[in-house]
Protein backbone atom coordinates (compact mmCIF):
# COMPACT_ATOMS: atom_id res chain seq x y z
CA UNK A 1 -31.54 -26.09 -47.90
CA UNK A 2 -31.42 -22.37 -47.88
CA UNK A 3 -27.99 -20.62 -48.47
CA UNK A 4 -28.56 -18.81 -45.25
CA UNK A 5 -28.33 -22.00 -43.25
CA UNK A 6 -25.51 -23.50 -44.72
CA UNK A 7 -22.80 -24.68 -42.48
CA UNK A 8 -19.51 -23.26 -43.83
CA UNK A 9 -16.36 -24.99 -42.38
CA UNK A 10 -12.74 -25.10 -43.92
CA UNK A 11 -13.23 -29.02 -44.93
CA UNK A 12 -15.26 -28.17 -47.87
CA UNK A 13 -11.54 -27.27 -49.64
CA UNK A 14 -9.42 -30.20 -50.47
CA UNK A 15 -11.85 -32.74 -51.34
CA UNK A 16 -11.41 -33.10 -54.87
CA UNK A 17 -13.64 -29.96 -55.60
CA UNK A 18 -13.80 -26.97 -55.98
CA UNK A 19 -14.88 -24.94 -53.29
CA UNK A 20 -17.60 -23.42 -55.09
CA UNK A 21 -18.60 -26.92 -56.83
CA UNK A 22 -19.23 -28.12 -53.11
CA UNK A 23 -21.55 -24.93 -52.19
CA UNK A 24 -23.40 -26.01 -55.17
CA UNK A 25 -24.07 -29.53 -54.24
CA UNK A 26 -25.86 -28.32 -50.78
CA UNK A 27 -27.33 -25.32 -52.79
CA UNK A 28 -27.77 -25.55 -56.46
CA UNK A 29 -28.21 -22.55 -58.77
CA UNK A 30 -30.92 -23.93 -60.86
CA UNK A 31 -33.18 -23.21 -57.87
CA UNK A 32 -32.75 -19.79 -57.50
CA UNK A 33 -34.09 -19.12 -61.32
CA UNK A 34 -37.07 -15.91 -61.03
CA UNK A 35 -35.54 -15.38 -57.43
CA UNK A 36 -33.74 -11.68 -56.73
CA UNK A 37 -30.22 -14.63 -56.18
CA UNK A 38 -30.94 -15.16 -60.09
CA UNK A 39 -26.87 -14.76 -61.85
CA UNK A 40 -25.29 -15.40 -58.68
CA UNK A 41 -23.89 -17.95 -58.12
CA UNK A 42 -23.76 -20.64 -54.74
CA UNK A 43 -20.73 -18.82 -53.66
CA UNK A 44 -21.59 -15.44 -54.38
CA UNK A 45 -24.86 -15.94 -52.38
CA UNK A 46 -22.66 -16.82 -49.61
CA UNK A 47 -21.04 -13.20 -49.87
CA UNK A 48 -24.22 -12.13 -50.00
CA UNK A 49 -25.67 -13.92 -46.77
CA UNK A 50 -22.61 -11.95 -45.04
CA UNK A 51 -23.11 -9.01 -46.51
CA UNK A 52 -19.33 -8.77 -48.60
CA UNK A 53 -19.03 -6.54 -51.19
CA UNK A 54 -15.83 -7.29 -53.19
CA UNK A 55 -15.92 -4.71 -55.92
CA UNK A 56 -16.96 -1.22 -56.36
CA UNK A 57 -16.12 1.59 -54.28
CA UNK A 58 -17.69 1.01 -51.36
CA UNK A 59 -16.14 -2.45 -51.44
CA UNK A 60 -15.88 -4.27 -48.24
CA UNK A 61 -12.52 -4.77 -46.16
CA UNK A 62 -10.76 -7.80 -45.53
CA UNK A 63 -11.87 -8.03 -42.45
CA UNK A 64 -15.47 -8.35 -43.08
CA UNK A 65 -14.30 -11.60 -43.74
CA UNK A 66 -13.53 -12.66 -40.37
CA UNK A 67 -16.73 -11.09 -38.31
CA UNK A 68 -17.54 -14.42 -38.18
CA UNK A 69 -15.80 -18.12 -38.28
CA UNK A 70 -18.24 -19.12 -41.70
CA UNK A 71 -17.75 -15.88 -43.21
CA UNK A 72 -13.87 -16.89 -42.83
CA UNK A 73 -14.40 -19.46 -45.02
CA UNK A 74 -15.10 -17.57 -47.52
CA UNK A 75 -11.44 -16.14 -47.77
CA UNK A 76 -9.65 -18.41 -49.70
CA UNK A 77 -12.32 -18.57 -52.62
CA UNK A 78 -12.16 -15.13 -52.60
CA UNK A 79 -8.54 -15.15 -53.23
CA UNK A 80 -8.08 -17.83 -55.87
CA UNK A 81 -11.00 -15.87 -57.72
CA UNK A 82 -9.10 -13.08 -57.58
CA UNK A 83 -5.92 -15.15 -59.03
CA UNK A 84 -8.23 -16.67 -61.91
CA UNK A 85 -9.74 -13.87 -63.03
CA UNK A 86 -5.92 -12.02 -63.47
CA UNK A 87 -5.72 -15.39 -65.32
CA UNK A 88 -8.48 -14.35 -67.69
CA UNK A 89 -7.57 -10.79 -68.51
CA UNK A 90 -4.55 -11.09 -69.26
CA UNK A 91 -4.43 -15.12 -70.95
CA UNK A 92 -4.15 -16.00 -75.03
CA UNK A 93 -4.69 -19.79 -73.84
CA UNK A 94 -8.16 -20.17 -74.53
CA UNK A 95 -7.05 -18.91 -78.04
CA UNK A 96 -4.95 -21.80 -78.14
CA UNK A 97 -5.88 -24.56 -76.49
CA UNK A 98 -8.15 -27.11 -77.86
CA UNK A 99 -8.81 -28.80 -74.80
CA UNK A 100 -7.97 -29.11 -70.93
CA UNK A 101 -7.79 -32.34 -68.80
CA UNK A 102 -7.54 -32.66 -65.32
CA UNK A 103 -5.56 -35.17 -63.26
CA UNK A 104 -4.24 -36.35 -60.10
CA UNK A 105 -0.59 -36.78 -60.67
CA UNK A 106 2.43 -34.91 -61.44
CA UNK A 107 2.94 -37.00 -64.92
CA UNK A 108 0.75 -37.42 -67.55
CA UNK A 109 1.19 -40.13 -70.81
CA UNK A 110 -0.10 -38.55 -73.96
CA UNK A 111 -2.92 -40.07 -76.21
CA UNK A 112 -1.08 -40.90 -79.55
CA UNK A 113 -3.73 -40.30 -82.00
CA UNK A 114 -2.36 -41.07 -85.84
CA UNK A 115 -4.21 -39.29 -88.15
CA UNK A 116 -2.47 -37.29 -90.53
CA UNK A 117 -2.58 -36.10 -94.16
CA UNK A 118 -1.64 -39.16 -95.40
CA UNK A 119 -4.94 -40.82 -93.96
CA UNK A 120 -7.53 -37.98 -94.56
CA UNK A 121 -8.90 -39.38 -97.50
CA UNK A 122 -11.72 -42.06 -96.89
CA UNK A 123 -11.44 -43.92 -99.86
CA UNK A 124 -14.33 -46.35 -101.72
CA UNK A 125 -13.85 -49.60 -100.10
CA UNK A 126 -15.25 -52.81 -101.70
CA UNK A 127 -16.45 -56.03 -100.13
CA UNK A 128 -13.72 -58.21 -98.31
CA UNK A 129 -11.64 -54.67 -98.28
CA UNK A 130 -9.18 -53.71 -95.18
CA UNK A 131 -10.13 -50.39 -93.52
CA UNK A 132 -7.04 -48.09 -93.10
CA UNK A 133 -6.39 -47.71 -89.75
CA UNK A 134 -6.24 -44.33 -87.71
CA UNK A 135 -4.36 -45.36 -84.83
CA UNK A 136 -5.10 -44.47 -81.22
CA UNK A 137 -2.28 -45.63 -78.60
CA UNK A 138 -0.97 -44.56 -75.25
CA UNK A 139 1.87 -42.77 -76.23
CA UNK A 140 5.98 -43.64 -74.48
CA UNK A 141 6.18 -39.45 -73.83
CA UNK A 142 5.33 -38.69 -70.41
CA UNK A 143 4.44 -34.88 -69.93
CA UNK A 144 5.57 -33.36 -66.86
CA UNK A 145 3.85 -30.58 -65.14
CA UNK A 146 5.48 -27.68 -64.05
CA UNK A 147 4.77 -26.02 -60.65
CA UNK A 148 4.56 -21.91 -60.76
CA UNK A 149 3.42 -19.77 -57.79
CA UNK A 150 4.22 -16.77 -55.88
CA UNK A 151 4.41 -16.18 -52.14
CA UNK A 152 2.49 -13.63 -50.28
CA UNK A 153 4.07 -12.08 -47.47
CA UNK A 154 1.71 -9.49 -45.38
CA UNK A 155 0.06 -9.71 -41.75
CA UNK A 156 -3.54 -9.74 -41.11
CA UNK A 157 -3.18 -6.38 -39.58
CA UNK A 158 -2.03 -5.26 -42.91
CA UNK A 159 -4.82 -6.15 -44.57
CA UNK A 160 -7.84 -6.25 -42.23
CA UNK A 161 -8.64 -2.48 -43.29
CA UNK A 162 -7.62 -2.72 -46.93
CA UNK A 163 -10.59 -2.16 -49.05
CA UNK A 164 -11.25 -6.27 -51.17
CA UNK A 165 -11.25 -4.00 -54.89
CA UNK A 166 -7.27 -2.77 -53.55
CA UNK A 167 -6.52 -6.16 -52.66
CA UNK A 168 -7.87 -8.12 -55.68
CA UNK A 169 -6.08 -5.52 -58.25
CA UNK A 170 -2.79 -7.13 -56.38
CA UNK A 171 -4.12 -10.64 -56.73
CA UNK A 172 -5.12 -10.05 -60.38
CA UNK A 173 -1.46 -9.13 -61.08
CA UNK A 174 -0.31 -12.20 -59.95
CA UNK A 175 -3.01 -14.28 -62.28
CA UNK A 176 -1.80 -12.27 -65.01
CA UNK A 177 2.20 -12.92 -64.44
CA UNK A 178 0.80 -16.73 -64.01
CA UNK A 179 -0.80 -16.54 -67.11
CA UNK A 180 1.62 -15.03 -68.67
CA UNK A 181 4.32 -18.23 -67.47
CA UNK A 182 2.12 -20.86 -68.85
CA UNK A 183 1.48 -18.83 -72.51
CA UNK A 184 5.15 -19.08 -72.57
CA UNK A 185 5.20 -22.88 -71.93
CA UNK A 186 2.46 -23.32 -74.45
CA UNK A 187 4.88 -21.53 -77.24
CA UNK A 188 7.38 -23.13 -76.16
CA UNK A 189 5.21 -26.98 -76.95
CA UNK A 190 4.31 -25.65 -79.64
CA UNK A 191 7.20 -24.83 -81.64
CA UNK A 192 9.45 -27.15 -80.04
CA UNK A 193 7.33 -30.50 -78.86
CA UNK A 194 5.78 -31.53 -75.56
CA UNK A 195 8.69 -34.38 -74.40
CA UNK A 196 12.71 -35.01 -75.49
CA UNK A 197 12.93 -36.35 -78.44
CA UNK A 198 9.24 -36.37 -79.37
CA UNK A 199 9.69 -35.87 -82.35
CA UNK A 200 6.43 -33.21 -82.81
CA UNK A 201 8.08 -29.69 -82.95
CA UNK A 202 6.05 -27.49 -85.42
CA UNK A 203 6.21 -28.20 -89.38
CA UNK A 204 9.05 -25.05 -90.79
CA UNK A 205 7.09 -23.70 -93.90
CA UNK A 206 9.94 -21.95 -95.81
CA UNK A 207 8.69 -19.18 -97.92
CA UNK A 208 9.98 -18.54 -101.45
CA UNK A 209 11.28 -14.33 -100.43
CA UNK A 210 13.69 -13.04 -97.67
CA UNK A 211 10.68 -10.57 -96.66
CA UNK A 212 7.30 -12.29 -95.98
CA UNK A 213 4.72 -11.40 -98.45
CA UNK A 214 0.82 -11.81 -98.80
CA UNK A 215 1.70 -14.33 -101.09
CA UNK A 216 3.63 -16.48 -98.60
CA UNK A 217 0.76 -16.18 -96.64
CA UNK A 218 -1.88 -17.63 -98.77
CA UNK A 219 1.12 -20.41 -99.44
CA UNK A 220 1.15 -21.06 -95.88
CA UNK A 221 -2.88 -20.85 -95.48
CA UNK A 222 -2.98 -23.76 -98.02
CA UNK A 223 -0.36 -26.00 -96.79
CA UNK A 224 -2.32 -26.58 -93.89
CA UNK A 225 -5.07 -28.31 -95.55
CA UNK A 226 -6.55 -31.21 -94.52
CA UNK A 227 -6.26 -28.85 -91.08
CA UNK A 228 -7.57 -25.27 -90.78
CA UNK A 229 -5.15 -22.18 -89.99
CA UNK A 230 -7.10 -20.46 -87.80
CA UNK A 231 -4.35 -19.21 -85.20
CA UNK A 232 -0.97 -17.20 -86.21
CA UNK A 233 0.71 -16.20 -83.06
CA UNK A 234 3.78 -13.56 -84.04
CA UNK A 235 6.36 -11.63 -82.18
CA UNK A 236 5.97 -8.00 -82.57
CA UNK A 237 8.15 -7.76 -85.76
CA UNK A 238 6.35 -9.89 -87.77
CA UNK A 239 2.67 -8.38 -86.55
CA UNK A 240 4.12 -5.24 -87.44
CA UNK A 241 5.18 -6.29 -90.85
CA UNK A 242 1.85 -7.88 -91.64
CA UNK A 243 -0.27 -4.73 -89.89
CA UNK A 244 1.35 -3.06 -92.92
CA UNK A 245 0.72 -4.91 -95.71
CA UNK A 246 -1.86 -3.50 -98.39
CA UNK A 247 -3.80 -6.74 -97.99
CA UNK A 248 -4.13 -6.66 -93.69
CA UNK A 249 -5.91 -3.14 -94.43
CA UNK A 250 -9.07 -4.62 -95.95
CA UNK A 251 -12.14 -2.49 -94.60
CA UNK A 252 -13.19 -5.30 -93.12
CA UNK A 253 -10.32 -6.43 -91.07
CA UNK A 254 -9.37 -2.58 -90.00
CA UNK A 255 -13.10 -2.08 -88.60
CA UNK A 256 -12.27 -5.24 -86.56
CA UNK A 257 -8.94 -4.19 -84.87
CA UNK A 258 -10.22 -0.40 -84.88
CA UNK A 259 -13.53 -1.19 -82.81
CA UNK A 260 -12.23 -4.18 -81.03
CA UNK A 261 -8.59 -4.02 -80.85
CA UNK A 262 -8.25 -7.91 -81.88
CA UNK A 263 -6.12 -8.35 -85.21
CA UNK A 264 -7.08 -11.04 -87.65
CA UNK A 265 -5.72 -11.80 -90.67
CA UNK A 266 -7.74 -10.98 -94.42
CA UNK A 267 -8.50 -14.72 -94.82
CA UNK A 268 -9.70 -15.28 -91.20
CA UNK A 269 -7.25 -16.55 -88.75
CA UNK A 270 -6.87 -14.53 -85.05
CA UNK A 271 -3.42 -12.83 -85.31
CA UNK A 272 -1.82 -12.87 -81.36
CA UNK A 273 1.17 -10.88 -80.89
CA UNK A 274 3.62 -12.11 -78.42
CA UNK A 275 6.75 -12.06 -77.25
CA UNK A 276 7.09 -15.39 -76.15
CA UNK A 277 7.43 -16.20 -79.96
CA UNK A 278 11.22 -14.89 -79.73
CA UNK A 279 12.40 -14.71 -83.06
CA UNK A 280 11.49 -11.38 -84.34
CA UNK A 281 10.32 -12.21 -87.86
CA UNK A 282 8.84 -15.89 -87.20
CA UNK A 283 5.29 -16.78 -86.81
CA UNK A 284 3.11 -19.85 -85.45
CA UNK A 285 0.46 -21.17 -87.40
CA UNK A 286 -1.71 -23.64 -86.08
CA UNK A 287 -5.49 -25.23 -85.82
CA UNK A 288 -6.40 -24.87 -82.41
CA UNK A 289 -9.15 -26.90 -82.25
CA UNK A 290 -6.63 -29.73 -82.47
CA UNK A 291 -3.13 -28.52 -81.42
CA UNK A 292 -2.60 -28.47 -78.03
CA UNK A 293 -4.04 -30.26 -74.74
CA UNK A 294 -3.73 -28.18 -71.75
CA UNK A 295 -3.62 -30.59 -68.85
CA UNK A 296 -3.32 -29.73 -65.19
CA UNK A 297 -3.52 -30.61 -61.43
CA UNK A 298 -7.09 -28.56 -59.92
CA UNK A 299 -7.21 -25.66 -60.02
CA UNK A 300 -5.96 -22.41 -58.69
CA UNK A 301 -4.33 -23.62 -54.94
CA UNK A 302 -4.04 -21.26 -51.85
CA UNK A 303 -2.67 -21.96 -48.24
CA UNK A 304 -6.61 -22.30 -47.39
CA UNK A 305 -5.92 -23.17 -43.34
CA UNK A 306 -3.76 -20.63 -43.32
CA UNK A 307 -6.11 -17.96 -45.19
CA UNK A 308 -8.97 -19.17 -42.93
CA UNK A 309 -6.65 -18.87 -39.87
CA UNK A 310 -5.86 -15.47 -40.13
CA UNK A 311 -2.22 -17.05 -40.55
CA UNK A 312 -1.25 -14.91 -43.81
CA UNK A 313 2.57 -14.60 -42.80
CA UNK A 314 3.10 -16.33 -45.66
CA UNK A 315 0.62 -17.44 -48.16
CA UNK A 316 1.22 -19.79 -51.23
CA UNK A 317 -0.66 -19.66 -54.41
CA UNK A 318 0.27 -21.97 -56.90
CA UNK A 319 -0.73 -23.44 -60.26
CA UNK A 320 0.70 -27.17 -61.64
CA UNK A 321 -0.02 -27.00 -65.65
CA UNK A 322 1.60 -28.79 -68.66
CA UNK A 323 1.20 -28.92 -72.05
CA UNK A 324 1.23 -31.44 -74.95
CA UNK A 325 0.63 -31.72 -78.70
CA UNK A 326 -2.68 -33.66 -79.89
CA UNK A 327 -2.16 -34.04 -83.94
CA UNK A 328 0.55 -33.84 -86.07
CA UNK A 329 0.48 -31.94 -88.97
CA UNK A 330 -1.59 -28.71 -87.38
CA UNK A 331 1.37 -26.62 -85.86
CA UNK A 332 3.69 -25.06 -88.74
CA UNK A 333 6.48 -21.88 -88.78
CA UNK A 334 6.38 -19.27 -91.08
CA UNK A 335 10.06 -17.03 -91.10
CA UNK A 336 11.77 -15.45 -93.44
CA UNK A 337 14.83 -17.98 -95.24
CA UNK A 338 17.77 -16.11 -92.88
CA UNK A 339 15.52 -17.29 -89.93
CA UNK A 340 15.43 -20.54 -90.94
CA UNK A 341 17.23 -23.82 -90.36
CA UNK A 342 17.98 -26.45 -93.30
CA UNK A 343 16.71 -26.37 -97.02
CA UNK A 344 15.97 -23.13 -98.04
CA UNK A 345 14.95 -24.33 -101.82
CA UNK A 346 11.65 -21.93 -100.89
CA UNK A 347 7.66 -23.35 -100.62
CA UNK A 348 8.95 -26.28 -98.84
CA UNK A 349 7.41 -27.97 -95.15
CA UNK A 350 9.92 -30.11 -93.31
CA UNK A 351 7.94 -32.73 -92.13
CA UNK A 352 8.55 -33.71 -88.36
């Protein structure tokens, strides 16, 4: 079937799919490969096919939309892309999340995987010998999603004339305030645990000094072993402290944050600055490739029979995410002893 004869109608949102997922099913991308449609993709042909130009300066207006009832269709896509790509700029999460899941309900029961430290080693077994085990279970903690959004108020005689590159700078700011909610729920997992009483919050690494040196660093790099540091999120006081150690200025590391503006550390991990980490001299060290699941209801949601109404009074976009802990053992603090809670002996890793 050829994009240009596609029957667009507002019951291609809410059926379990994406709205661009269902364009693809009547029109796939794989047969548009050598074509002039080749990078596009079954939704942007569709913009296309009405001729809708949604960046540059001689982007379309809003009301190009509407010319016709298909084209109208089109709307509510074009605002939750909008949303996710805010989302995008302006997100750490894919820095930190290991991996996303997708449900149907407002509760979610973890995946209790038991593999720690203590069973890491895979030792020499001999005949009639009992494996360790490495426990997976369905875990008592129950995650509960959170519901964020924002409400737009405007009139389609508002925005019929406003240029789509005005309107989707607006839209982008409210994916990046979103994104900005759920990096602060994702700390907030991390350093703290995904349910009451969970008994996951991060691992405190205590180092031996008042004032975090290089050497506390390596300390902490090690401790993490049989896991990999590859993640150190920091509020701004403690990236500034380590920006200015003699070690952070290795030629290597400078050309990095110099040409790229991204800060690593000298023995590899991505440094994030953020002030969702609140305690000014504290930093988050984790692997992320085993930290934290990111697990959420759809995708980005919009009023779509409103949108495709014309009804845009008052529009909702909304976003239900949670967060939980995978492993134990791959989330630990790093803060100076005054910042710390408990023994301060120096070197030492409260277990959790």
């Amino acid at each position: 079937m050829s994009f240009d004869n596609i029957r667009l109608e507002k019951g291609m949102y809410g059926t379990g799919r994406s709205f661009t997922q269902t364009l693809e099913a009547l029109d796939p991308t794989e047969n548009y490969k050598g074509t002039e449609f080749e990078g596009l993709d079954a939704y942007e042909r569709q913009l296309k096919r009405f001729d809708i130009k949604p960046t540059g300066a001689d982007s379309s207006v809003v009301g190009k939309f509407f010319q016709t009832s298909d084209a109208a269709v089109l709307f509510p896509e074009y605002v939750s892309r909008a949303v996710r790509y805010g989302m995008d700029e302006a997100s750490f999460l894919p820095d930190i999340v290991a991996t996303t899941t997708n449900i149907d309900s407002m509760d979610y029961r973890v995946m209790d995987l038991q593999m720690t430290s203590e069973n890491a080693t895979m030792n020499v077994i001999s005949e009639g010998d009992t494996l360790a085990n490495a426990d997976f279970t369905v875990s008592d903690r129950t995650i509960r999603l959170k519901k964020r959004g924002r409400m737009i108020t405007t009139s389609y005689d508002v925005l019929r004339f406003q240029r789509l590159d005005i309107v989707s700078i607006a839209l982008k700011r409210i994916g990046a305030y979103l994104a900005q909610s759920l990096m602060a729920d994702a700390v907030d997992v991390l350093l703290n645990g995904d349910a009451k009483d969970a008994g996951n919050s991060a691992e405190a690494f205590i180092p031996m000094s008042s004032v975090c040196t290089y050497s506390d660093l390596i300390d902490f790099w090690s401790s993490f072993a049989p896991y990999e540091l590859n993640t150190i999120l920091a509020a701004t006081n403690a990236t500034n402290n380590l920006l200015k150690m003699d070690e952070f200025r290795d030629a290597a590391a400078g050309l990095n944050f110099h040409g790229t503006g991204k800060l690593i550390t000298p023995f590899g991990a991505n440094l994030i600055s953020t002030s969702f980490v609140t305690n000014p001299d504290m930093m988050i060290g984790l692997d992320k490739n085993c930290a934290l699941e990111m697990v959420k209801v759809g995708d980005i949601e919009t009023d779509y029979g409103k949108l495709v109404d014309r009804q845009l009074e008052q529009i909702a976009i909304t976003s239900i995410t949670g967060f939980a802990r995978i492993l134990p053992g791959c989330v630990k603090t790093l803060a100076p002893q005054g910042f710390n809670t408990g023994d301060e002996s120096g070197g030492v890793i409260e277990g959790e």
